[in-house]
Protein backbone atom coordinates (compact mmCIF):
# COMPACT_ATOMS: atom_id res chain seq x y z
CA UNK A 1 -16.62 20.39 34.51
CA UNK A 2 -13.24 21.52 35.44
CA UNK A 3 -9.48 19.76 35.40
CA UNK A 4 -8.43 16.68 37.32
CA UNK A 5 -7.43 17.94 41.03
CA UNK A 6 -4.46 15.48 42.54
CA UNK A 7 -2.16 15.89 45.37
CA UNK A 8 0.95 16.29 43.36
CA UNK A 9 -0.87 18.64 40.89
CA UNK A 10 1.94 21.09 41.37
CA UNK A 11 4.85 18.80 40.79
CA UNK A 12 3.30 17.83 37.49
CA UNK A 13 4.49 19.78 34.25
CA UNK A 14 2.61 22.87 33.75
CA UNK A 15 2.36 22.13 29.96
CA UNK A 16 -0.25 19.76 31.49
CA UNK A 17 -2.23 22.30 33.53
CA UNK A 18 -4.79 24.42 32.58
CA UNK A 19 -4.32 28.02 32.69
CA UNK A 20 -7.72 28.62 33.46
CA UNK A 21 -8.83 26.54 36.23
CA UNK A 22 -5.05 25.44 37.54
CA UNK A 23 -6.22 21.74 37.46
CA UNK A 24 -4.64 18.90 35.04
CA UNK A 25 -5.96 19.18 31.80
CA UNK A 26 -9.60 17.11 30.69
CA UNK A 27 -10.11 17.10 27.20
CA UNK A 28 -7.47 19.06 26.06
CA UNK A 29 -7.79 21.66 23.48
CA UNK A 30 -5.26 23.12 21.57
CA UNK A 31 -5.99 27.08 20.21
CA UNK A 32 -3.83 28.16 17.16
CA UNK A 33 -1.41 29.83 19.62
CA UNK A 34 -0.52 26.28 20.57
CA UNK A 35 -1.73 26.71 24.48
CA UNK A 36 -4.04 23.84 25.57
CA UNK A 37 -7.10 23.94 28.56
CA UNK A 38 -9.90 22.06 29.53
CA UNK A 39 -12.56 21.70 27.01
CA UNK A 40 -15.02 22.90 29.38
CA UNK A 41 -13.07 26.26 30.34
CA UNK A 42 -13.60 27.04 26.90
CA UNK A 43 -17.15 28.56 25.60
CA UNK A 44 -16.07 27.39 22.38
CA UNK A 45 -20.14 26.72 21.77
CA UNK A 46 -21.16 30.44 21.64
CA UNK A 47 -18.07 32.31 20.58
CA UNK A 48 -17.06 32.96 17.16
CA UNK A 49 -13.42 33.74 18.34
CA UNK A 50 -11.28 32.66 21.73
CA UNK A 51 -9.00 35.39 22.98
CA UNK A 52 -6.30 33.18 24.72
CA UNK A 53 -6.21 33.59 28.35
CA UNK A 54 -2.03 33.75 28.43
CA UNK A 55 -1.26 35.35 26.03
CA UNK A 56 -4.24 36.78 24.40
CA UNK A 57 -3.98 35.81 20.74
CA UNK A 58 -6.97 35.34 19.30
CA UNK A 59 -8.31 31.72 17.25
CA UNK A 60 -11.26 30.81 15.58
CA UNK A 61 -13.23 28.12 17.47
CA UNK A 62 -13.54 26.83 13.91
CA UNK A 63 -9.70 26.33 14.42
CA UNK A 64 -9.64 24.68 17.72
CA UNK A 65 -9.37 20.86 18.13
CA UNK A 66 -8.99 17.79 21.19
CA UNK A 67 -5.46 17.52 21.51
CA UNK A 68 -4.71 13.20 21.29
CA UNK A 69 -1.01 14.04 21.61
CA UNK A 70 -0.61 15.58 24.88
CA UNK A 71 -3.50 13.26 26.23
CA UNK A 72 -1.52 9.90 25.14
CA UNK A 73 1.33 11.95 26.98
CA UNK A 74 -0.90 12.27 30.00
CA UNK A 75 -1.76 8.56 30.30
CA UNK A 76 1.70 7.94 31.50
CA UNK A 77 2.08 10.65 34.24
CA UNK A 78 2.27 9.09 37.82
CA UNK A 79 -0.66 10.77 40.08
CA UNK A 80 -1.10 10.74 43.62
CA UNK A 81 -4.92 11.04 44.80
CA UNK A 82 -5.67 13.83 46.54
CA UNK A 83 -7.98 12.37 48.48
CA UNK A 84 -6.73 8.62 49.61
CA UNK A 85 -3.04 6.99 49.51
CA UNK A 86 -3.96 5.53 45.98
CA UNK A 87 -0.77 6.48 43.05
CA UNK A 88 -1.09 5.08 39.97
CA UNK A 89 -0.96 6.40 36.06
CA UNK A 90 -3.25 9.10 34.99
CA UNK A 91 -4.97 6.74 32.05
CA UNK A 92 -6.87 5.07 35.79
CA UNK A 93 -7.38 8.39 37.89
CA UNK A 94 -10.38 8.93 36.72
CA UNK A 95 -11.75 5.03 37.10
CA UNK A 96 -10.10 5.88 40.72
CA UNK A 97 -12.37 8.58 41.46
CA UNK A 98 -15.31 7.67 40.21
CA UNK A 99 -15.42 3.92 41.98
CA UNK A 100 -13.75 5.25 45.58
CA UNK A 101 -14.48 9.10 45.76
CA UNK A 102 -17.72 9.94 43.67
CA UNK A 103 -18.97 11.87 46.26
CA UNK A 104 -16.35 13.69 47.39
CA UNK A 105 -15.23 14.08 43.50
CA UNK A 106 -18.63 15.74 42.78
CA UNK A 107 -18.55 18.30 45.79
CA UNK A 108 -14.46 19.02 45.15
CA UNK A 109 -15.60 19.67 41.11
CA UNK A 110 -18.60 21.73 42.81
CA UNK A 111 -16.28 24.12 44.69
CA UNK A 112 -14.03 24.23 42.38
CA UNK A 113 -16.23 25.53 39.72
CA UNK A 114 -17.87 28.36 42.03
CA UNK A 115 -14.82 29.31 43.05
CA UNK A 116 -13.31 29.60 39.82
CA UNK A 117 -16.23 31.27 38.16
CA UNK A 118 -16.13 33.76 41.35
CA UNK A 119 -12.71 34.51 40.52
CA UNK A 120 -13.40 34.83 37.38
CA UNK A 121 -16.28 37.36 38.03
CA UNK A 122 -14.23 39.37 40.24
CA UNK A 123 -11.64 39.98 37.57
CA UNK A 124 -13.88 40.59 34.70
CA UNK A 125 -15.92 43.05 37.22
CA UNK A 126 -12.49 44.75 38.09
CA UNK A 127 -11.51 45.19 34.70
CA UNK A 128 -14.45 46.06 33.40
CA UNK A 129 -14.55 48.69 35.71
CA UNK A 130 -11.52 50.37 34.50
CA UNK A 131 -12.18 50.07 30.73
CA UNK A 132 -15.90 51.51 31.63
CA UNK A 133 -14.06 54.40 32.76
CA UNK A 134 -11.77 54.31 29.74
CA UNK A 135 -14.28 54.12 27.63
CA UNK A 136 -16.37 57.10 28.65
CA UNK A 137 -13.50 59.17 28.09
CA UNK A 138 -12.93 57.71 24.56
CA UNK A 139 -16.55 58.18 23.77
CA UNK A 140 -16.62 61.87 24.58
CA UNK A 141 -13.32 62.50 22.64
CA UNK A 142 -14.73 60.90 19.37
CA UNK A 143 -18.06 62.55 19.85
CA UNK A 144 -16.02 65.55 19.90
CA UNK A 145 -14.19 64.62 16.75
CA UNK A 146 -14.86 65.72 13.47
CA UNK A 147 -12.83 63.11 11.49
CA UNK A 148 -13.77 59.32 11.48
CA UNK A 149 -10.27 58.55 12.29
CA UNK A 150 -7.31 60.64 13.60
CA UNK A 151 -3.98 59.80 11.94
CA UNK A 152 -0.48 60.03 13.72
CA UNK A 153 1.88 62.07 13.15
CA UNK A 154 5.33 60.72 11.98
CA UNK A 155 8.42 61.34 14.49
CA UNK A 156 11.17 63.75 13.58
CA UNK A 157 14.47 61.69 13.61
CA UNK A 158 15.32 61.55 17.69
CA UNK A 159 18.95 63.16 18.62
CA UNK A 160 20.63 59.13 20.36
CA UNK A 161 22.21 61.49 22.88
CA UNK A 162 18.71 62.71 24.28
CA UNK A 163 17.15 59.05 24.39
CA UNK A 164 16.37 57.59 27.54
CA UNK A 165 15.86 54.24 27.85
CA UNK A 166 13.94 52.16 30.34
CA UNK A 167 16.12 49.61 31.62
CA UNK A 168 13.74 46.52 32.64
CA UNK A 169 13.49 43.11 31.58
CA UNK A 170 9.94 42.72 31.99
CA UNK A 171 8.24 42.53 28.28
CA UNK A 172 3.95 42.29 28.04
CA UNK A 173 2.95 39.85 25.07
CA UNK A 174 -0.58 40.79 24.67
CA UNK A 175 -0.69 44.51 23.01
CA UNK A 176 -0.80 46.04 26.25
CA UNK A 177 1.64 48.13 28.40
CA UNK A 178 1.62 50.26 31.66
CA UNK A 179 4.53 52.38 31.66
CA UNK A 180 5.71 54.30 34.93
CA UNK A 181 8.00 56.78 34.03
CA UNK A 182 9.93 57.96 37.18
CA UNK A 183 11.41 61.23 37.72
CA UNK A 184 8.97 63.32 35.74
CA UNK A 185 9.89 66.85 37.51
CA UNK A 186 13.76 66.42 36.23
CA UNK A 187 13.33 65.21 33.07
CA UNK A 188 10.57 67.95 32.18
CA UNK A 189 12.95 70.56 32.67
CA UNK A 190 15.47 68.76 30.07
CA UNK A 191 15.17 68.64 26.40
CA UNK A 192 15.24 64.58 26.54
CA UNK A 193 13.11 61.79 25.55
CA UNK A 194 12.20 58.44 27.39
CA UNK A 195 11.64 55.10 25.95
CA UNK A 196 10.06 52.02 27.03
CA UNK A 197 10.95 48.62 27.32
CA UNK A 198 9.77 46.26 24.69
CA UNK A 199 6.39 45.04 23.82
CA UNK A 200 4.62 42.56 21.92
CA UNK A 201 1.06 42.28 20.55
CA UNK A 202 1.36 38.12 21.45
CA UNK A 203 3.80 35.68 21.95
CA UNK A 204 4.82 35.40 18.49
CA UNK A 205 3.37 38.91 17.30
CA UNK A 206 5.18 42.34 16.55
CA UNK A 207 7.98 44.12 18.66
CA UNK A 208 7.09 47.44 19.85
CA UNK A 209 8.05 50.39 22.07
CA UNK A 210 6.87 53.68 22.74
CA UNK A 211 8.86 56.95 23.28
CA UNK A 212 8.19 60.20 24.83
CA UNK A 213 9.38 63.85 24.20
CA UNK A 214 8.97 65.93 27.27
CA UNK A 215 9.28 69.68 26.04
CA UNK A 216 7.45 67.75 22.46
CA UNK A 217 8.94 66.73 19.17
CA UNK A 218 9.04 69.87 16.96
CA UNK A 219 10.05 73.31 18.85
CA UNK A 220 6.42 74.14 17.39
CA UNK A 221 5.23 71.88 19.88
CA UNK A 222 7.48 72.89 23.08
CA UNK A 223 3.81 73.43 25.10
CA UNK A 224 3.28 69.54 24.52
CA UNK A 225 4.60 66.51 25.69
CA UNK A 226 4.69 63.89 22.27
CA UNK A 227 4.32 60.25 22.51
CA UNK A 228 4.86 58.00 19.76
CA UNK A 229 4.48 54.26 18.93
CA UNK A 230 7.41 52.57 17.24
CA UNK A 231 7.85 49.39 15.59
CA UNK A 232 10.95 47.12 16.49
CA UNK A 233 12.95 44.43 14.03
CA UNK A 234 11.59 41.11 15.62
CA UNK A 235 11.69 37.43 15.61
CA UNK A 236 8.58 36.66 13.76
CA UNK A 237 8.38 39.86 11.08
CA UNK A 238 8.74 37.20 8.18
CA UNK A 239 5.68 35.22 8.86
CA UNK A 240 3.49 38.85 10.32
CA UNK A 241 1.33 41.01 7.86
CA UNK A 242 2.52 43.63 6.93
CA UNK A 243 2.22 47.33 7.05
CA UNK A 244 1.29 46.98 10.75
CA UNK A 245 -2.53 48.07 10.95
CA UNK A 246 -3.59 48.31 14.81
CA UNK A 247 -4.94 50.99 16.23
CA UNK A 248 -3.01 52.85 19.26
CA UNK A 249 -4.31 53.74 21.86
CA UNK A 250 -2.53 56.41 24.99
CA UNK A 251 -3.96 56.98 28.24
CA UNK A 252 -2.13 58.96 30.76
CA UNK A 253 -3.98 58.03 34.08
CA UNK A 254 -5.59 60.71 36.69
CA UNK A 255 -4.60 58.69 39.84
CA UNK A 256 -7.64 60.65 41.30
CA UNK A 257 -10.24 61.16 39.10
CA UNK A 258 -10.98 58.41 36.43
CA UNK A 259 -13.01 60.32 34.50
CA UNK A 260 -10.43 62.57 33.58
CA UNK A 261 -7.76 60.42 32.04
CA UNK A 262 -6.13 62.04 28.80
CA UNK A 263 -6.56 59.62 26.03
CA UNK A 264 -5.75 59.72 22.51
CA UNK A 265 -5.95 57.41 20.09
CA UNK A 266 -5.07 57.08 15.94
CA UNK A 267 -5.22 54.68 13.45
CA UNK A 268 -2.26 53.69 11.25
CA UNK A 269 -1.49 55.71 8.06
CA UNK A 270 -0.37 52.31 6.31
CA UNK A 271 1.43 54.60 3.64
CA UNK A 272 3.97 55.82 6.29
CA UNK A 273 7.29 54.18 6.26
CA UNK A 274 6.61 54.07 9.96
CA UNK A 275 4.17 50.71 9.71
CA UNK A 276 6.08 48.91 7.07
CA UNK A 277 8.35 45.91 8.20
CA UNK A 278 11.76 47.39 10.32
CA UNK A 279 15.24 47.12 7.80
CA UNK A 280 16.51 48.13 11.07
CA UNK A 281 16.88 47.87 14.72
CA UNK A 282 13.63 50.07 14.79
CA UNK A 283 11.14 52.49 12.76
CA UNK A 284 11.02 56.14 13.07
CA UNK A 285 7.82 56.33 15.52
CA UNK A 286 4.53 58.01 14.98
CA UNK A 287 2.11 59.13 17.56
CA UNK A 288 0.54 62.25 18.91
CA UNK A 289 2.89 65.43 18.95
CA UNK A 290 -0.17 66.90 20.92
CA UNK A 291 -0.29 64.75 23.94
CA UNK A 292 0.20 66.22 26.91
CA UNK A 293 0.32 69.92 28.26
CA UNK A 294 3.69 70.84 29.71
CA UNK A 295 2.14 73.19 32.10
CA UNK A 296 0.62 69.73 34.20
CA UNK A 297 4.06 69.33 34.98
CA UNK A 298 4.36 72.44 36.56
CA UNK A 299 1.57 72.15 38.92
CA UNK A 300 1.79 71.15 42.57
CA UNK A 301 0.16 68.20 43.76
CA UNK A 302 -1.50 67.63 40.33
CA UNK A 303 -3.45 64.16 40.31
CA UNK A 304 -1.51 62.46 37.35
CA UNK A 305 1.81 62.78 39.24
CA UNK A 306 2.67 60.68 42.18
CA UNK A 307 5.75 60.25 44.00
CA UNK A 308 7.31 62.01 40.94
CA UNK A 309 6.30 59.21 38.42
CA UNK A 310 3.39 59.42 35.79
CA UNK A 311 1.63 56.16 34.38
CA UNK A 312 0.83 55.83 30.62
CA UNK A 313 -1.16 52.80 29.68
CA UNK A 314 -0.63 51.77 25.99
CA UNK A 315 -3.22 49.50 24.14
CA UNK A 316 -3.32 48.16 21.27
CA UNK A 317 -6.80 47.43 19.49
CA UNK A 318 -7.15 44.63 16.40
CA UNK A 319 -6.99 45.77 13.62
CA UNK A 320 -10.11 47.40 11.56
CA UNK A 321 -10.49 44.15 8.86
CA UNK A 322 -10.78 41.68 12.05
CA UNK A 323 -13.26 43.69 13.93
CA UNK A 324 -15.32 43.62 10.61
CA UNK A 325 -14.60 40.29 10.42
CA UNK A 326 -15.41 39.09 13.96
CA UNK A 327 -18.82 41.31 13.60
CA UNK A 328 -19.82 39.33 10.36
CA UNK A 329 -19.30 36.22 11.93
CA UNK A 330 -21.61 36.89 14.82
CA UNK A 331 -24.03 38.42 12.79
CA UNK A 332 -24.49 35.20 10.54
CA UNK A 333 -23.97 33.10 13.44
CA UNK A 334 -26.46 34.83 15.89
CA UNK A 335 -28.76 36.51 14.49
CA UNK A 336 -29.40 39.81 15.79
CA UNK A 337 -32.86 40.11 18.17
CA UNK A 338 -33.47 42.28 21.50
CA UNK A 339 -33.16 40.22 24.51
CA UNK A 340 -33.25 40.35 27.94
CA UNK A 341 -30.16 39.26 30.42
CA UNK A 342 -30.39 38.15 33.78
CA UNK A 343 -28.30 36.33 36.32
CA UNK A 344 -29.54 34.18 39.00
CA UNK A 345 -26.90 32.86 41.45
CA UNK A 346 -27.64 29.33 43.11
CA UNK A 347 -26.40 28.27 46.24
CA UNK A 348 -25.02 25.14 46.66
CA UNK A 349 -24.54 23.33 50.28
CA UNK A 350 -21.27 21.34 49.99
């Protein structure tokens, strides 16, 4: 059962709105990260873990609890029916609908519900459909790999005078970043570097950006583009573990073919000075000096170039020790058997 529909739902304060559905809150539930949604938008019953749905930091259901605050807070909010002239306080609302509008209650919470589990299928289906492709090419490069893990390698100092930085204010707070870099045809012919705007792995998580050399980062490396990963001084680094232990991940899309992305991918050498917690505005970087060929540049109408920009999508993976722990959990709390999955989709006539 979803939120509490009204007619001045978007008036109301969106600390009292789910994310999820867009309705006022029922049941609140508070995740570590301190967001709140419906109790029933949550499958806090068969997950181990909740990966928030703003801003994707991830809590133990073990850690979630009904939030009594911010529903004593929600008694008092004045509500307008959606569905007659009736206002009152929310603490009655529901007494409202239930006595006057049971019907049309049940078939609103009906729609509601398929809709929002259609648009919920449609964007797990359309992401899902880009990480399948993602993943294929990630498969085939660690088949091909001889190593269990591939380590960065550490940036040489960067020359300020050759740093280009993205000017933007738009920052991502969940590990992930898609980078257009714009005028790729210029800047390949220059020995310069571009940087991107600022990062975070969550709201309160670790500062990152990522820079890349265009004729490489070593003259040994002039046929390559390199890309690195580099950690910022930020707000929270006293209460974050340190060294920083995610894995990177850099994909430089094919805007044609998506089965021919160039991805690499390392994990953290938690030695390197690079990982340990900034002393200054940022860490040297470290990345792959091998990333891209400079000869793509070259080449006309190439399918990773379009209107002179290039898109690199940067991703940042948990850490090794939570994966193990997230797959320990599930494998005490479900045990592991073969099963069989299918969906059947009812139809409803409202």
């Amino acid at each position: 059962m979803v939120g509490f529909n009204s007619e001045n739902r978007n008036a109301i304060d969106v600390k009292y709105i789910c994310q999820i559905c867009n309705l006022i809150l029922r049941n609140p539930v508070q995740l570590g990260c301190g967001h709140r949604f419906c109790s029933s938008c949550l499958d806090t019953e068969f997950q181990a873990f909740i990966a928030c749905h703003q801003c994707q930091k991830v809590t133990s259901t073990n850690n979630t609890f009904y939030d009594r605050g911010i529903q004593n807070d929600m008694e008092k909010l004045s509500i307008n029916c959606y569905a007659c002239r009736w206002s009152g306080l929310f603490k009655n609302y529901e007494e409202h609908l239930t006595k006057y509008h049971l019907n049309a209650s049940h078939k609103s919470k009906i729609k509601n519900n398929i809709m929002f589990q259609l648009k919920l299928l449609t964007e797990k289906f359309r992401e899902l459909s880009t990480n399948l492709q993602i993943l294929k090419s990630i498969t085939q490069q660690l088949v091909n790999q001889s190593a269990l893990y591939q380590l960065g390698t550490e940036e040489k100092i960067p020359s300020v005078e050759n740093i280009h930085q993205n000017q933007t204010n738009v920052s991502a707070h969940n590990g992930i970043l898609l980078w257009r870099i714009n005028n790729i045809k210029d800047r390949s012919n220059n020995s310069e570097s571009a940087t991107s705007p600022p990062f975070y792995t969550s709201l309160d998580g670790y500062k990152l950006c990522v820079r890349l050399y265009f004729n490489g980062n070593d003259t040994d490396q002039s046929t390559y583009s390199s890309i690195f990963i580099v950690l910022m001084r930020g707000d929270y680094d006293a209460i974050l573990d340190w060294p920083f232990n995610y894995q990177v991940i850099f994909c430089l899309y094919n805007l044609i073919n998506q089965d021919n992305h160039i991805i690499e991918s390392f994990q953290p050498d938690i030695n390197l000075k690079a990982f340990q917690k900034p002393q200054s505005d940022m860490n040297v970087g470290c990345g792959i000096s091998k990333f891209i060929p400079r000869t793509l540049f070259e080449q006309e109408n190439n399918s990773f170039i379009h209107d002179d920009s290039i898109y690199i999508k940067i991703d940042l993976a948990w850490p090794i020790y939570i994966q193990e722990e997230i797959i320990q959990e599930l494998i005490q709390r479900y045990p592991i058997q073969s099963f069989k999955l299918s969906l059947t989709f009812k139809s409803s006539t409202l």
